[in-house]
Protein backbone atom coordinates (compact mmCIF):
# COMPACT_ATOMS: atom_id res chain seq x y z
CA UNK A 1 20.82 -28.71 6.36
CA UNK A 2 18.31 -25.79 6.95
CA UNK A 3 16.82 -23.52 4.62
CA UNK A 4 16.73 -20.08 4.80
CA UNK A 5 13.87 -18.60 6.19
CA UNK A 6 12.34 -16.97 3.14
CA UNK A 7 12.85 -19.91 1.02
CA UNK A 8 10.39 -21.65 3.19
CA UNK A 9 7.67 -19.28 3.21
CA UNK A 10 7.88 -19.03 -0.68
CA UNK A 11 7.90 -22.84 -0.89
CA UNK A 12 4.63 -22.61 1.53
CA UNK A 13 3.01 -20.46 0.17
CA UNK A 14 2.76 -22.09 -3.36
CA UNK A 15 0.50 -24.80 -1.11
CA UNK A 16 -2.33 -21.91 -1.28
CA UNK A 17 -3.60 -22.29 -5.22
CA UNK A 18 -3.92 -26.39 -4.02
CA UNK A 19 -6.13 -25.76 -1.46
CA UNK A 20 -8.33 -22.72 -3.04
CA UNK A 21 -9.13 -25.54 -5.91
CA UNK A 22 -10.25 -28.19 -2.94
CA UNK A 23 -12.37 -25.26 -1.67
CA UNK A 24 -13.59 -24.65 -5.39
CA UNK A 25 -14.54 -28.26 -6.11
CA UNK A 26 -15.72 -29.65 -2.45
CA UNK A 27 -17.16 -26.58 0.07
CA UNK A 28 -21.01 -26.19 -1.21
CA UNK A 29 -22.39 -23.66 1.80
CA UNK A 30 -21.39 -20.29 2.55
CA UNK A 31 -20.95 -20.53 6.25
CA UNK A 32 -18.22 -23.65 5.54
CA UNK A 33 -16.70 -21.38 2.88
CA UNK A 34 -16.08 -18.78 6.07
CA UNK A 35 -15.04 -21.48 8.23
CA UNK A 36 -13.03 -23.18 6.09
CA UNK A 37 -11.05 -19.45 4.53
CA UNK A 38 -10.44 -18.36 7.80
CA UNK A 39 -8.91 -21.76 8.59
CA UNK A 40 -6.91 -21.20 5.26
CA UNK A 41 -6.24 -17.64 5.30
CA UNK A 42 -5.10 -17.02 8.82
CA UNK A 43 -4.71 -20.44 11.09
CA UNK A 44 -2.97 -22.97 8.26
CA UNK A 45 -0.71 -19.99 7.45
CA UNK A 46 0.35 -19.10 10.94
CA UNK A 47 1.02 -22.74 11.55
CA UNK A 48 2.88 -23.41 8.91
CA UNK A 49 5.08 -19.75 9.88
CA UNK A 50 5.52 -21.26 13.04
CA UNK A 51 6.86 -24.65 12.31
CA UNK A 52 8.98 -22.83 9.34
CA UNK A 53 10.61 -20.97 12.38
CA UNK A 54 10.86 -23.34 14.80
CA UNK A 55 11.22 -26.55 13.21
CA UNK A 56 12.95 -25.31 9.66
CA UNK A 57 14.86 -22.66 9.82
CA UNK A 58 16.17 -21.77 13.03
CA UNK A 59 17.91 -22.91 16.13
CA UNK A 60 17.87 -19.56 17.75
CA UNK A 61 14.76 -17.70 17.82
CA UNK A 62 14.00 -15.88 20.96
CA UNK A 63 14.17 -12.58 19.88
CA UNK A 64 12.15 -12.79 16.58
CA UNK A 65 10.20 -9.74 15.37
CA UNK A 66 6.40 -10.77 15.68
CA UNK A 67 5.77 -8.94 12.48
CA UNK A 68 7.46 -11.94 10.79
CA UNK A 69 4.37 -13.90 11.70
CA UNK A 70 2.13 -11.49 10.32
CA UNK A 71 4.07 -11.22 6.77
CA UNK A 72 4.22 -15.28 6.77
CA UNK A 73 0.43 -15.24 6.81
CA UNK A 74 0.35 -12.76 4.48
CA UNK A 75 2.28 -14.25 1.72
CA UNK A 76 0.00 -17.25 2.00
CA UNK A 77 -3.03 -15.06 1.22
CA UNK A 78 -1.06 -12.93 -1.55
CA UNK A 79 -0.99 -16.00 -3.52
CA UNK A 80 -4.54 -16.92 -2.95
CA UNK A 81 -5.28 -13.03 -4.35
CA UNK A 82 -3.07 -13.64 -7.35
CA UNK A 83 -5.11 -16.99 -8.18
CA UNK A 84 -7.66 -15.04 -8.39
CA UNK A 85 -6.92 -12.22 -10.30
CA UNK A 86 -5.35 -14.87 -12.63
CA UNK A 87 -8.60 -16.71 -13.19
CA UNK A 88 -10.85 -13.29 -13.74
CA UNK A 89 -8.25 -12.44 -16.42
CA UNK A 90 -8.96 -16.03 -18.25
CA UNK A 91 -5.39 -17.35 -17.32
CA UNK A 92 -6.67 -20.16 -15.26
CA UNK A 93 -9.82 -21.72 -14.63
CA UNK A 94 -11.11 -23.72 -11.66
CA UNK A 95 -10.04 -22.26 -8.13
CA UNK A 96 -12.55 -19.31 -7.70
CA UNK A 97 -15.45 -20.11 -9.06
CA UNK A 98 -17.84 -21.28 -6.27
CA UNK A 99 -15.95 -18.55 -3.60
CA UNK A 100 -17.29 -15.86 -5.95
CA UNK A 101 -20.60 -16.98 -5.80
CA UNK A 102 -21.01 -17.70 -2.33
CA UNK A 103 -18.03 -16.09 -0.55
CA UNK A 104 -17.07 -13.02 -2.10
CA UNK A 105 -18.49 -12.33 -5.49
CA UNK A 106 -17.14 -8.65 -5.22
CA UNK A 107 -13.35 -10.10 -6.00
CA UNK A 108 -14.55 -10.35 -9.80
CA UNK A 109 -14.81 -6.34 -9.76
CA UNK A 110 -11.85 -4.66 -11.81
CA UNK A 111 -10.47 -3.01 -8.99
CA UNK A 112 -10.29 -6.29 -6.72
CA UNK A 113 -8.53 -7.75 -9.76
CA UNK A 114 -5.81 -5.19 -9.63
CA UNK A 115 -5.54 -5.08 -6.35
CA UNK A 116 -5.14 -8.92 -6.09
CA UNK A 117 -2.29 -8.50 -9.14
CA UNK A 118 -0.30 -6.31 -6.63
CA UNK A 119 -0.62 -8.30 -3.85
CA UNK A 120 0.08 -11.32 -5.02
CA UNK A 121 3.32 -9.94 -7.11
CA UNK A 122 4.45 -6.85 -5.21
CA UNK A 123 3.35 -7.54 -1.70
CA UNK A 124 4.70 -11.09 -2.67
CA UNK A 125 8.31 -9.87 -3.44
CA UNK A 126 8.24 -7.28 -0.39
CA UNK A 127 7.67 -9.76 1.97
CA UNK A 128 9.89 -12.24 0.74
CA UNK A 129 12.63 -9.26 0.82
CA UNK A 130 11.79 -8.17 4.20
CA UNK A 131 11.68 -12.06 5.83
CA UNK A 132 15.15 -12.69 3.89
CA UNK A 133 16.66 -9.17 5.51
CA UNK A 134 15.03 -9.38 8.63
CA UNK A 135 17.11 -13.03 9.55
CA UNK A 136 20.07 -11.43 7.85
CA UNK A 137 20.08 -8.84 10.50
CA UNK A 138 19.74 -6.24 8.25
CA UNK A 139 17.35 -3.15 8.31
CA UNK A 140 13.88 -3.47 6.68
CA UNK A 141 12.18 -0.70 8.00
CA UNK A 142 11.47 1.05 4.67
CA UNK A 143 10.08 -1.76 2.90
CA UNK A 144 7.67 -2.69 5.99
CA UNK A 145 6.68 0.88 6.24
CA UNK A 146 5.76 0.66 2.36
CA UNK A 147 3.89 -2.24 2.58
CA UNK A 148 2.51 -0.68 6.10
CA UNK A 149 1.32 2.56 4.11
CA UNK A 150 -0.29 0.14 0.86
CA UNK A 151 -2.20 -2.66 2.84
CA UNK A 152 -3.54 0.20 5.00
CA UNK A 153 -4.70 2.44 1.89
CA UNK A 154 -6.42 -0.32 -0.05
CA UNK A 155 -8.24 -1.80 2.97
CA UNK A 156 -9.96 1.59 3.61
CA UNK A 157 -10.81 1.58 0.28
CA UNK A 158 -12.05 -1.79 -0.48
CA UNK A 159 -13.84 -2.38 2.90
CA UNK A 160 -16.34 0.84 2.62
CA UNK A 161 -16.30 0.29 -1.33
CA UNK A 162 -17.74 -3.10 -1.01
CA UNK A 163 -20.44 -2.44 1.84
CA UNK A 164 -22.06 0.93 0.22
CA UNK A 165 -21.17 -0.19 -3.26
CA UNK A 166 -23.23 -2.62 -5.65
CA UNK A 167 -22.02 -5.53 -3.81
CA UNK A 168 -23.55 -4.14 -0.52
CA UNK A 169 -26.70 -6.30 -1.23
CA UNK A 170 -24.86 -9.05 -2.02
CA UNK A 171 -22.56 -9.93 1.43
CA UNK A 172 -21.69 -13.14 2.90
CA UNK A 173 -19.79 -13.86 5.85
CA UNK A 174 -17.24 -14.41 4.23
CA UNK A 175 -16.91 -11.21 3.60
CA UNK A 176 -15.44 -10.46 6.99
CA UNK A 177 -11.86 -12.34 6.74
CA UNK A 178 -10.82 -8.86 5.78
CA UNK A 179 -11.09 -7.27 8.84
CA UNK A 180 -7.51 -8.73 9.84
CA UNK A 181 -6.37 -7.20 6.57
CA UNK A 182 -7.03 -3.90 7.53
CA UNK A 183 -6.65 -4.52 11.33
CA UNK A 184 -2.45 -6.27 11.38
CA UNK A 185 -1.56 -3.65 8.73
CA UNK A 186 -2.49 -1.35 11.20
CA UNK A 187 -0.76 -2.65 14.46
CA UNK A 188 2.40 -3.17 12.15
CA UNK A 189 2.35 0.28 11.07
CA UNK A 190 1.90 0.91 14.65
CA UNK A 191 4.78 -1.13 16.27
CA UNK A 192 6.81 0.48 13.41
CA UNK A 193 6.36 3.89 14.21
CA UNK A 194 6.95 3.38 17.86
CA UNK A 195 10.53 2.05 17.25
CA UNK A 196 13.30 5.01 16.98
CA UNK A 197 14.47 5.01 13.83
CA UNK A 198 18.30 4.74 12.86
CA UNK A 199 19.51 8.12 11.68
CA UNK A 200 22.47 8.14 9.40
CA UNK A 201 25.70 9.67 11.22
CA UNK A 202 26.22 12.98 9.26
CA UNK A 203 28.53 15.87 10.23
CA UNK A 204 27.02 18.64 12.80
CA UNK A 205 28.54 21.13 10.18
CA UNK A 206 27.29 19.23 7.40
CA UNK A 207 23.41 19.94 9.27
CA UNK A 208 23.57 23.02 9.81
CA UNK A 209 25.21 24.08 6.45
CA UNK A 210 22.12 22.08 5.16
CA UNK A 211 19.31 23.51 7.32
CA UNK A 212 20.67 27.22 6.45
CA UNK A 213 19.63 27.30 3.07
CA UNK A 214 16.15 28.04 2.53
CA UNK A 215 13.97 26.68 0.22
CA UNK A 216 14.67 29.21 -2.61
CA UNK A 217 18.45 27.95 -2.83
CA UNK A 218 17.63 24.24 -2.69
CA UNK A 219 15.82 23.66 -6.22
CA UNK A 220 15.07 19.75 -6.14
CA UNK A 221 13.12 20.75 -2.64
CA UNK A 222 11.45 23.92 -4.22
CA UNK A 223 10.63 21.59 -7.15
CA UNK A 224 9.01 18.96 -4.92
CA UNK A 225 6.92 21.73 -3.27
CA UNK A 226 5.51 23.03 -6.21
CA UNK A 227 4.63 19.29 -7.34
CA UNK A 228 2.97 18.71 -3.59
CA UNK A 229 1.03 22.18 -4.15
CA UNK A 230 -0.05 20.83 -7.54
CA UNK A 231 -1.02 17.48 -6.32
CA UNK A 232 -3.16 19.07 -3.14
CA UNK A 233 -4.83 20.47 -5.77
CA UNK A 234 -5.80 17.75 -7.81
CA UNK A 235 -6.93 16.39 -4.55
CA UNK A 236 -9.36 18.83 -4.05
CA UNK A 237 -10.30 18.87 -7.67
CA UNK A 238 -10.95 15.31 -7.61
CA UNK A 239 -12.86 14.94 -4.38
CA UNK A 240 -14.99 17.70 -5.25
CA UNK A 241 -15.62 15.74 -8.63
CA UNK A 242 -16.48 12.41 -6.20
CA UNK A 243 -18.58 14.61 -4.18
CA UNK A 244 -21.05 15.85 -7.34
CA UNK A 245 -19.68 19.37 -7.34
CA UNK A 246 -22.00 21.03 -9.78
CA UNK A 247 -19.38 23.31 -11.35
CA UNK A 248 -19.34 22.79 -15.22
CA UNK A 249 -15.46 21.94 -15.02
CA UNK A 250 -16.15 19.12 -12.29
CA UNK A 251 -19.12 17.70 -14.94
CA UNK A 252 -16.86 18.03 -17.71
CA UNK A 253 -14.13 15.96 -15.80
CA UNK A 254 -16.35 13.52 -14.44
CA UNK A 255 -18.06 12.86 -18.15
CA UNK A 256 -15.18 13.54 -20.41
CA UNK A 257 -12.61 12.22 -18.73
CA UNK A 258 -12.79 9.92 -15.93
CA UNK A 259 -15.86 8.32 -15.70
CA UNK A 260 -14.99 5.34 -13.85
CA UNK A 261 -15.42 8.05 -10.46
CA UNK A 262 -19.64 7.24 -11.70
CA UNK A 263 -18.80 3.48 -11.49
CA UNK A 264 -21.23 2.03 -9.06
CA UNK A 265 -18.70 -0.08 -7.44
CA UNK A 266 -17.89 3.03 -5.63
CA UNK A 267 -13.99 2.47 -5.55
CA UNK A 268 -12.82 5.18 -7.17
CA UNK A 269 -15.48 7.90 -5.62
CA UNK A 270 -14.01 6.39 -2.17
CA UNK A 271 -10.85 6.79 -3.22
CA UNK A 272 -10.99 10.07 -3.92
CA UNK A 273 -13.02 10.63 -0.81
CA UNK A 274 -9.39 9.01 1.16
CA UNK A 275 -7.29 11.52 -1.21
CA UNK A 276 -9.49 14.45 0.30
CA UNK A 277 -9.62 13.70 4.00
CA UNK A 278 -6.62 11.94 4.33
CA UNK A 279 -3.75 12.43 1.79
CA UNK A 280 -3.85 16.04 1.63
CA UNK A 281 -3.35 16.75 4.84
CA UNK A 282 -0.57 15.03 4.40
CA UNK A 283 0.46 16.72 1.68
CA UNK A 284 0.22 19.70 3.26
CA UNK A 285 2.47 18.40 6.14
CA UNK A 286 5.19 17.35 3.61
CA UNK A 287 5.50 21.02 2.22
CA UNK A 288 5.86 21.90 5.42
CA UNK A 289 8.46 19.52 6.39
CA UNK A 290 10.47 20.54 3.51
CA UNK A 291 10.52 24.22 4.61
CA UNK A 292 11.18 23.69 8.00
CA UNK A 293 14.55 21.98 9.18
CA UNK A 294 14.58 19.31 11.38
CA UNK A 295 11.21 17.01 10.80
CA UNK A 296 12.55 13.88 11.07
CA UNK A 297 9.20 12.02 10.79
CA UNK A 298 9.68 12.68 6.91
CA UNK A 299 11.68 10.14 6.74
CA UNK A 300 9.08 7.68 7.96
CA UNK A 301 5.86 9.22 6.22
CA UNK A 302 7.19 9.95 3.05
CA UNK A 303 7.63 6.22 2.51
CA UNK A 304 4.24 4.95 4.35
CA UNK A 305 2.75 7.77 2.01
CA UNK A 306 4.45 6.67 -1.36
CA UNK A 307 3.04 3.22 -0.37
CA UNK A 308 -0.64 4.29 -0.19
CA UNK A 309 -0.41 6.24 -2.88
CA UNK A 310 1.37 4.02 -5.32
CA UNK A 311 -1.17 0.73 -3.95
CA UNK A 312 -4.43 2.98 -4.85
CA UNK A 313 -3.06 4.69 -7.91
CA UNK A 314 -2.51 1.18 -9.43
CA UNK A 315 -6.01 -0.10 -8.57
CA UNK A 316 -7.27 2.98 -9.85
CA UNK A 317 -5.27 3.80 -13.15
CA UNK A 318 -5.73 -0.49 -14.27
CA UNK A 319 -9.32 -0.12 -13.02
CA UNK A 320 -9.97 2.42 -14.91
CA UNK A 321 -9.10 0.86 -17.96
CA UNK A 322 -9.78 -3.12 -17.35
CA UNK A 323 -11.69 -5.42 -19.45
CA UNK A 324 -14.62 -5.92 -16.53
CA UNK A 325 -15.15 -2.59 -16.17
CA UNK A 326 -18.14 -1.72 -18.50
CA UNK A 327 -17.13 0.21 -21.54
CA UNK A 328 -19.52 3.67 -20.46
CA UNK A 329 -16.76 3.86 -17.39
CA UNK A 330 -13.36 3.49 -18.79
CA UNK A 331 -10.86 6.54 -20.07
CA UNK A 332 -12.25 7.52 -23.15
CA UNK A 333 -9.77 7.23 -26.01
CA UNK A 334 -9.59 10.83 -26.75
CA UNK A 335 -8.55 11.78 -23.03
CA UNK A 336 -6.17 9.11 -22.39
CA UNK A 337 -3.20 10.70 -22.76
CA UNK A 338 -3.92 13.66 -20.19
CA UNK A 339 -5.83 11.27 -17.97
CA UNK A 340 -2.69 8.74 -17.44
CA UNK A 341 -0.50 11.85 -17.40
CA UNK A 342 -2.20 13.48 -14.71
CA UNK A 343 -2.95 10.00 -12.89
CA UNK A 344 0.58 9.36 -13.07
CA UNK A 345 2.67 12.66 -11.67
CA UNK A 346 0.03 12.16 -9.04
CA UNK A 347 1.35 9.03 -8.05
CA UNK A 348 5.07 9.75 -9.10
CA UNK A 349 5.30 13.03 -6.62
CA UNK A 350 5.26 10.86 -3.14
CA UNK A 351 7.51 8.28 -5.09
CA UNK A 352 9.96 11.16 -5.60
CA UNK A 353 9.92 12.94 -2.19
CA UNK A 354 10.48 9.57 -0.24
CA UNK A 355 13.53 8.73 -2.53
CA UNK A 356 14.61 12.44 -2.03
CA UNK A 357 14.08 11.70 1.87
CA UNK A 358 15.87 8.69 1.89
CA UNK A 359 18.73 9.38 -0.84
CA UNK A 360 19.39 12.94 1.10
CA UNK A 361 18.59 13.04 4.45
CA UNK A 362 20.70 16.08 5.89
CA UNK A 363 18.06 18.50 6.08
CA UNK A 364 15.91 16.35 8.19
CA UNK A 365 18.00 15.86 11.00
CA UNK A 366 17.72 16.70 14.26
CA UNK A 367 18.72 20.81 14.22
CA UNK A 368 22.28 21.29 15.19
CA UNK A 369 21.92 23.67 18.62
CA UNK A 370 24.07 27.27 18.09
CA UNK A 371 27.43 26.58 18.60
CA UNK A 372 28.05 23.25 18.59
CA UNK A 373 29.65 23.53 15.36
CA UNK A 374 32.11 26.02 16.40
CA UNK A 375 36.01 25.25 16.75
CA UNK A 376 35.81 25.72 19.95
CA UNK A 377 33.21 23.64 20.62
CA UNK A 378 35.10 21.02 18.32
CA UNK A 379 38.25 21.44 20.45
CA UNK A 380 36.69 20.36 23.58
């Protein structure tokens, strides 16, 4: 009898808290603690993927999508990141301890603590999804693009954040085992892309009845726009704030109401730096795309989007307000309120234009050419 597919990788993954205690209790130099978490993170994993497909699970696999390999691996490590998180929050004791100190002490930082919590439960859960529809032959794009769009964000975060950050004196080689993290994310993202997406079979007269309209007559669209607008703003607003502006509004902000952009671990200020350069052009884009018929790449970037945005907004918002971030550089209890107000329609505004995309995706489709639609056209 063979299992399915997914129910192996869960059931090897829950090998990885095992061996991070052997590492905790046995490894005693730094260099080892590389050798051995590479061994851990990246070659016990991909073994262990490949016997689970080859020995386990399947008779047949020629065609398998090589992303599979790189989620297997990945669902290891999630676990691994959840262990830790765990055992920073006082849940656990025992696994981490000696990798802090001599591997990578900047996981005990707030934001690596939230970050690890939605790896190892949301990443966790997406790739288990996406393995289990993948070998059902069903279509999985959408949740890879997600998880495309999160790893991506956080990595180019975290990454910079540690090296210029407080822990930038502080590096060991193990440090380095990310550089997969940031560098598969991005070749999956890539191979994702490149495939033509599946469009829906809708109607020609159902387009172009669609595409007519402008934005003035479709009010969930004009809605969205105004939302984007609002949201470019805050990006500029907020990336200013990151960037010292000396404008008594940007001081106020930065004092009064989220200090954790001053937090020397640098996270947020980099975040806010990625919000400047990189999600409002994309912003910008989407308002665009919503105006203009036809742009089928919404459907794509809305989601990869909604995944960076909702993986930094989480590490941001619980960072902002954990226990190991020092008291000066959480929300102040006054500003709460507005803070996690504004903090969240920023995140909920790509969450709502890639279900919009996906739940209604007329508009975006390829523009119907002038008279195609016609009875005449119909007849023959």
């Amino acid at each position: 009898m063979q299992l399915p597919v997914d129910i192996c990788v869960f059931l090897l993954s829950l090998v990885a808290p095992a061996v991070l205690y052997t590492m905790n209790n046995v490894i005693k130099q730094p260099v080892m603690v590389l050798t051995l978490g590479a061994a851990v993170l990246y070659i016990i994993p991909y073994i262990m993927s490949f016997l689970v497909l080859h020995l386990l699970a399947l008779q047949h696999w020629e065609n398998i999508d090589p992303l599979f390999y790189v989620l297997a691996v990945f669902s290891f490590t999630c676990l691994v990141g959840l262990t830790n998180a765990l055992e920073q929050d006082g849940y656990i004791s025992g696994y981490m301890g000696f990798y802090l100190k001599k591997g990578e002490p900047h996981l005990s930082a707030a934001y690596a603590v939230m970050m690890n919590y939605w790896e190892g439960v949301l990443h966790f859960l997406l790739f288990l999804i996406i393995i289990h529809r993948m070998f059902r032959g069903k279509s999985y794009r959408s949740l890879a693009l997600f998880w495309a769009g999160s790893s991506i964000a956080h990595q180019i975060v975290f990454i910079p954040g540690v090296v210029i950050g407080k822990y930038g004196s502080n590096i060991h080689p193990a440090f380095w085992r990310n550089t997969p993290f940031l560098l598969l994310p991005i070749w999956g993202a890539i191979l994702l892309f490149s495939r033509e997406r599946e469009l829906p079979i809708i109607p020609a007269d159902k387009i172009a009845v669609a595409q007519k309209r402008s934005l003035l007559y479709r009010p969930v669209d004009l809605i969205l726009s105004l939302l984007l607008l609002g949201a470019m703003a805050f990006s500029v607003f907020r990336g200013a704030v990151a960037l010292d502006c000396p404008l008594d509004t940007c001081f106020t902000y930065i004092y009064q109401y989220e200090p954790y952009l001053k937090d020397p671990v640098v996270f947020p200020r980099i975040t806010m730096l990625v919000y400047l350069f990189y999600a409002l052009p994309l912003l910008a884009a989407f308002i665009y795309g919503l105006r203009n018929p036809g742009c089928t790449w919404m459907l794509d970037w809305a989601i990869f989007f909604a995944g960076a945005i909702a993986q930094t907004q989480w590490c941001h918002i619980g960072g902002s307000l954990h226990s190991r971030t020092p008291f000066t550089y959480r929300v102040p209890t006054d500003k709460w309120s507005t803070v996690m107000i504004l903090n969240g329609l920023y995140v909920a505004v790509p969450i709502l234009l890639a279900i919009r995309c996906r739940l209604s995706p007329t508009f975006f489709m390829p523009t119907v050419p002038e008279g195609q639609t016609s009875p005449e056209k119909k007849d023959n």
